[in-house]
C-alpha atoms as a PDB file:
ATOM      1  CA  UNK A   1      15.668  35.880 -55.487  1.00  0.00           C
ATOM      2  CA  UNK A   2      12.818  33.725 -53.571  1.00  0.00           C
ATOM      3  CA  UNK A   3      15.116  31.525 -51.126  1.00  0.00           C
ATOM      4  CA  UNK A   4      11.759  29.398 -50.635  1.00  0.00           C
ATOM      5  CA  UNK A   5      12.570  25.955 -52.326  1.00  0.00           C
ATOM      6  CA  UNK A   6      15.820  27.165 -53.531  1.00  0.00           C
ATOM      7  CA  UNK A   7      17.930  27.215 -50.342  1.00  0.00           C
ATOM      8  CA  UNK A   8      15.168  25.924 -48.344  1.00  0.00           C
ATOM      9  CA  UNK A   9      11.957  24.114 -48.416  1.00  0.00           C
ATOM     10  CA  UNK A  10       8.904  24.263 -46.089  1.00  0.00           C
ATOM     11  CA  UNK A  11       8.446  20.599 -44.325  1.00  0.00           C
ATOM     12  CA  UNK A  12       5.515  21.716 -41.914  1.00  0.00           C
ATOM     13  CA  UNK A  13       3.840  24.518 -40.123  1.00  0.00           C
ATOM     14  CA  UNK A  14       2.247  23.974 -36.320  1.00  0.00           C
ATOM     15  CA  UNK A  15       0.674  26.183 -34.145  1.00  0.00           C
ATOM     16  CA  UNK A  16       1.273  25.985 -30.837  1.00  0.00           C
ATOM     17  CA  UNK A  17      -0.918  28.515 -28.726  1.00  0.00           C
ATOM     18  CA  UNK A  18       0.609  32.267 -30.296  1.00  0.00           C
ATOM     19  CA  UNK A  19       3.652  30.886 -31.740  1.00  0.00           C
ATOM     20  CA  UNK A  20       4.129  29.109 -35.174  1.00  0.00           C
ATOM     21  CA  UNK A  21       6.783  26.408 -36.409  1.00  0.00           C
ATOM     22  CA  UNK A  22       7.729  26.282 -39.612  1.00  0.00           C
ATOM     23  CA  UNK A  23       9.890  23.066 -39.753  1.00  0.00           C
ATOM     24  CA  UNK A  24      12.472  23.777 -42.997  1.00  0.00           C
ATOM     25  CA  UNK A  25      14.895  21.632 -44.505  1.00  0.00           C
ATOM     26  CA  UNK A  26      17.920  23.617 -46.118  1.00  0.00           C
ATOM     27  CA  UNK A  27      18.594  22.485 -49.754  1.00  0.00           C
ATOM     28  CA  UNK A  28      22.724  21.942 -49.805  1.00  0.00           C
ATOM     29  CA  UNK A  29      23.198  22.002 -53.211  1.00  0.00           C
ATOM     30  CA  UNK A  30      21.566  25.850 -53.670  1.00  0.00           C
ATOM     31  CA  UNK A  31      24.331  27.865 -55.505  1.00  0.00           C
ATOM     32  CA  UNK A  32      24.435  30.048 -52.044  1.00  0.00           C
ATOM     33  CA  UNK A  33      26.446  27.242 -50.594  1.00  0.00           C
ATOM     34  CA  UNK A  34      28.906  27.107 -53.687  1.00  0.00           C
ATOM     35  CA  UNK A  35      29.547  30.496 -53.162  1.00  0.00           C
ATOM     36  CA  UNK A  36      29.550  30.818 -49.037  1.00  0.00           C
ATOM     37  CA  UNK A  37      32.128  29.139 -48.720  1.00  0.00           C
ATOM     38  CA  UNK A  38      33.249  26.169 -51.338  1.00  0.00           C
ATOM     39  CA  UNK A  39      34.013  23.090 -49.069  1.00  0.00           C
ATOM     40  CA  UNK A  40      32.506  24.386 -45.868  1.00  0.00           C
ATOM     41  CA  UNK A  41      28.959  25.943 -46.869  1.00  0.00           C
ATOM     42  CA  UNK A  42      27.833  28.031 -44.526  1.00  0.00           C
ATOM     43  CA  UNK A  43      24.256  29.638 -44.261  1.00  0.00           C
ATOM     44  CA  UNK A  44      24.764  34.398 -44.895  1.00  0.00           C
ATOM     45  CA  UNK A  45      23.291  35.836 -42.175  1.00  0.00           C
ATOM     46  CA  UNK A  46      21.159  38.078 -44.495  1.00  0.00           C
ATOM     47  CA  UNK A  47      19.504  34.974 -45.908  1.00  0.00           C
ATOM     48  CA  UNK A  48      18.794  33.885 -42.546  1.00  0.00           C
ATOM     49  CA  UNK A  49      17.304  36.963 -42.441  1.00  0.00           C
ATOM     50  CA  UNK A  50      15.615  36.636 -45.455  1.00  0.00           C
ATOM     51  CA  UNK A  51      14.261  33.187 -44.838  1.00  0.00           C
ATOM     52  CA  UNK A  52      12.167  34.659 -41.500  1.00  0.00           C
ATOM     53  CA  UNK A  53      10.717  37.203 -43.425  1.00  0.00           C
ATOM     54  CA  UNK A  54       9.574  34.649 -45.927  1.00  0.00           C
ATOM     55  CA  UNK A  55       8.107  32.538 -43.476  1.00  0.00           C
ATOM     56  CA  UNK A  56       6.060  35.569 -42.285  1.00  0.00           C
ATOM     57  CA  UNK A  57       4.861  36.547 -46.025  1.00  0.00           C
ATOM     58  CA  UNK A  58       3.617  32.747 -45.750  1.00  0.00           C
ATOM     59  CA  UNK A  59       1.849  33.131 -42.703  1.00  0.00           C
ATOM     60  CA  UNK A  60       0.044  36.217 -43.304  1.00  0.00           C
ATOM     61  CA  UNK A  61      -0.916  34.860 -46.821  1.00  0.00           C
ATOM     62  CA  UNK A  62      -1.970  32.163 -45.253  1.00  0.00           C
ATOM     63  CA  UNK A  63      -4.349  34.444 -42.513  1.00  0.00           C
ATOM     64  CA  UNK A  64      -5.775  37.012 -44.858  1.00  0.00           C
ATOM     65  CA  UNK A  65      -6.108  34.393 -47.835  1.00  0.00           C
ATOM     66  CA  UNK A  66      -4.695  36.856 -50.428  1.00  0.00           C
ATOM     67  CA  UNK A  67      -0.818  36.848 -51.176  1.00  0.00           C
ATOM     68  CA  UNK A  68       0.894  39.684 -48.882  1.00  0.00           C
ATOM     69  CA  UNK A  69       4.691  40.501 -49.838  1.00  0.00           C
ATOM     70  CA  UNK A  70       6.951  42.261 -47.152  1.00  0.00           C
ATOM     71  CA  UNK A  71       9.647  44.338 -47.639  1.00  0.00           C
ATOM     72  CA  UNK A  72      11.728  44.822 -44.271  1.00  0.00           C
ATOM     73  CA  UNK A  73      11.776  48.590 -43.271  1.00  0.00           C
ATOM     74  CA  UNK A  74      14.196  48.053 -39.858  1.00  0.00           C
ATOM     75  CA  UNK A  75      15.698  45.068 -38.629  1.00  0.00           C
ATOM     76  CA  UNK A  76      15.772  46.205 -34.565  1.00  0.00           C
ATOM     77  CA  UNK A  77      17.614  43.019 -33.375  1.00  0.00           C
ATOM     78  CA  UNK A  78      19.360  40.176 -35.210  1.00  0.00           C
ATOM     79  CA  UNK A  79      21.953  37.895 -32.884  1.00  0.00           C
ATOM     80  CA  UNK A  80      23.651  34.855 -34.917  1.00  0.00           C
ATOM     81  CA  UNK A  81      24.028  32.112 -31.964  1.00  0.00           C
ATOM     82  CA  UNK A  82      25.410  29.677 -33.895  1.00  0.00           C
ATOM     83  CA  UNK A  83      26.895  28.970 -37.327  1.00  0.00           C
ATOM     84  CA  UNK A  84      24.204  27.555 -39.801  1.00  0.00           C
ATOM     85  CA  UNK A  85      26.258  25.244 -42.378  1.00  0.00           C
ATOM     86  CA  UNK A  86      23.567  22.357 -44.016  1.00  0.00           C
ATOM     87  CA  UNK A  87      26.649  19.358 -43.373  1.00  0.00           C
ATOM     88  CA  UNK A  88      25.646  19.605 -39.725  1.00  0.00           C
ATOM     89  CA  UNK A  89      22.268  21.156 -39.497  1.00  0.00           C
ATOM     90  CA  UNK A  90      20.200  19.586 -42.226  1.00  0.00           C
ATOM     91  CA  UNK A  91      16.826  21.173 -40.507  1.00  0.00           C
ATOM     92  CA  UNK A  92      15.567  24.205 -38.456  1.00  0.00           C
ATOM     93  CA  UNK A  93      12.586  25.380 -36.838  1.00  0.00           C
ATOM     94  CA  UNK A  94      11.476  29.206 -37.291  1.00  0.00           C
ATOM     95  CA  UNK A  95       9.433  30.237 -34.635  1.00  0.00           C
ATOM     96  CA  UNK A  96       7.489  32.793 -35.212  1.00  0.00           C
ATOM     97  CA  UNK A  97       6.718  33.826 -31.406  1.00  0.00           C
ATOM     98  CA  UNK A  98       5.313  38.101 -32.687  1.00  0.00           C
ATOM     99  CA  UNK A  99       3.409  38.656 -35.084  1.00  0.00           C
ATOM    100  CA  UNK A 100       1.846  42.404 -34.727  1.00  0.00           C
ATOM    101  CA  UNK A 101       0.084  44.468 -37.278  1.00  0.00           C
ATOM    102  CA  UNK A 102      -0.655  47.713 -37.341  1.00  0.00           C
ATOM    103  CA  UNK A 103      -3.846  49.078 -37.190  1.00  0.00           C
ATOM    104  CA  UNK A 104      -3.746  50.610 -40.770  1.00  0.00           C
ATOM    105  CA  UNK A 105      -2.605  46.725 -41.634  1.00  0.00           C
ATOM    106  CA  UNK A 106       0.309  48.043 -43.487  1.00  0.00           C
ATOM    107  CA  UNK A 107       2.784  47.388 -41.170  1.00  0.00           C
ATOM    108  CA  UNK A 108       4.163  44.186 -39.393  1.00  0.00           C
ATOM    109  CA  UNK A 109       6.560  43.767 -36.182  1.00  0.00           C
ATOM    110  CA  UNK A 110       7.936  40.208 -35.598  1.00  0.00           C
ATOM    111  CA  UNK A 111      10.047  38.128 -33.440  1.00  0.00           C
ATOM    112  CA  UNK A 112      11.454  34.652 -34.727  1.00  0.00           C
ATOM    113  CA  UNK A 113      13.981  32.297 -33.200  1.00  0.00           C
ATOM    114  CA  UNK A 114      16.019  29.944 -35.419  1.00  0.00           C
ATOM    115  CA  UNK A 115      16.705  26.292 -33.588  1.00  0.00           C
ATOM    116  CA  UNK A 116      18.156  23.724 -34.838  1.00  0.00           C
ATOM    117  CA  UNK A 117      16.263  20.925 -32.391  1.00  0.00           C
ATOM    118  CA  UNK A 118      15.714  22.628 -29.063  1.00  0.00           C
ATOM    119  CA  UNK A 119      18.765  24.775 -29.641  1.00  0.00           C
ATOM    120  CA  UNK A 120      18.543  28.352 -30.491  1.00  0.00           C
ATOM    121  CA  UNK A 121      20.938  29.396 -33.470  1.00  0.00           C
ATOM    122  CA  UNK A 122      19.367  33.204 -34.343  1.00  0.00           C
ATOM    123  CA  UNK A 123      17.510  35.849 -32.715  1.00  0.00           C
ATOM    124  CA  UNK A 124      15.635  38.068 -35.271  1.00  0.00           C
ATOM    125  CA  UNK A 125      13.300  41.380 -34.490  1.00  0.00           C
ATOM    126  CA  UNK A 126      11.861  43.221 -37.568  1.00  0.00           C
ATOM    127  CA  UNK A 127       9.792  45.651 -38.792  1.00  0.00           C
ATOM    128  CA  UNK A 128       8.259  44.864 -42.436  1.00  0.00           C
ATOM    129  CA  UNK A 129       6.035  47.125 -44.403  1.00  0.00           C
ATOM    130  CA  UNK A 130       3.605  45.290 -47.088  1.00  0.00           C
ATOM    131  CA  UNK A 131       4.431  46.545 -50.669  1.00  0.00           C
END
């Protein structure tokens, strides 16, 4: 399942020297949330996950003006700071502060940091291969 504009939509992107900002706004009523957990949603790590790796599909699209789908081949560091639930953190900023291709060009490493304002809430290192 695409989690772009179905648990979260894309407000704005800015570059800022190496490192990108996608500013996202979390959709609340995505079927996720009814799921994880009824009452008290709370954002899965995994899409958290997921959501990054979208981000960096975008980007690259974006760069090499042709679509470009990932699939993630190791995940070498993921640290959940904080608790992600859309009642108290409506928006988020993905930073995408690595983005390193291989030579070959089929392979990506990337560092992101979740915040919700200036505050960090995930930590994410990956290793995608295009499919």
């Amino acid at each position: 399942m695409q989690l772009k504009n179905n648990l979260y939509k894309i407000i704005r992107k800015e570059g800022v020297g190496s490192v990108v900002n996608y500013a996202i706004e979390l959709i609340p009523s995505c079927v996720i949330y009814a799921a994880h957990f009824p009452g008290e949603p709370i954002t899965p790590g995994v899409c958290i996950v997921q959501m990054g790796k979208e981000l960096v599909e975008e980007l690259l699209s974006e760069q090499r003006s042709t679509p470009c789908k990932l699939m993630i081949t190791k995940v070498k560091n993921v640290k959940f700071l904080s608790i992600i639930s859309p009642n108290e953190t409506l928006q988020l900023t993905y930073q995408v502060k690595k983005l390193v291709t291989s030579e070959d060009g089929t392979s990506v490493e990337t560092q992101l940091i979740v915040l919700s304002e200036e505050k960090p809430m995930a930590k994410i290192s990956l290793v995608l291969r295009t499919v």
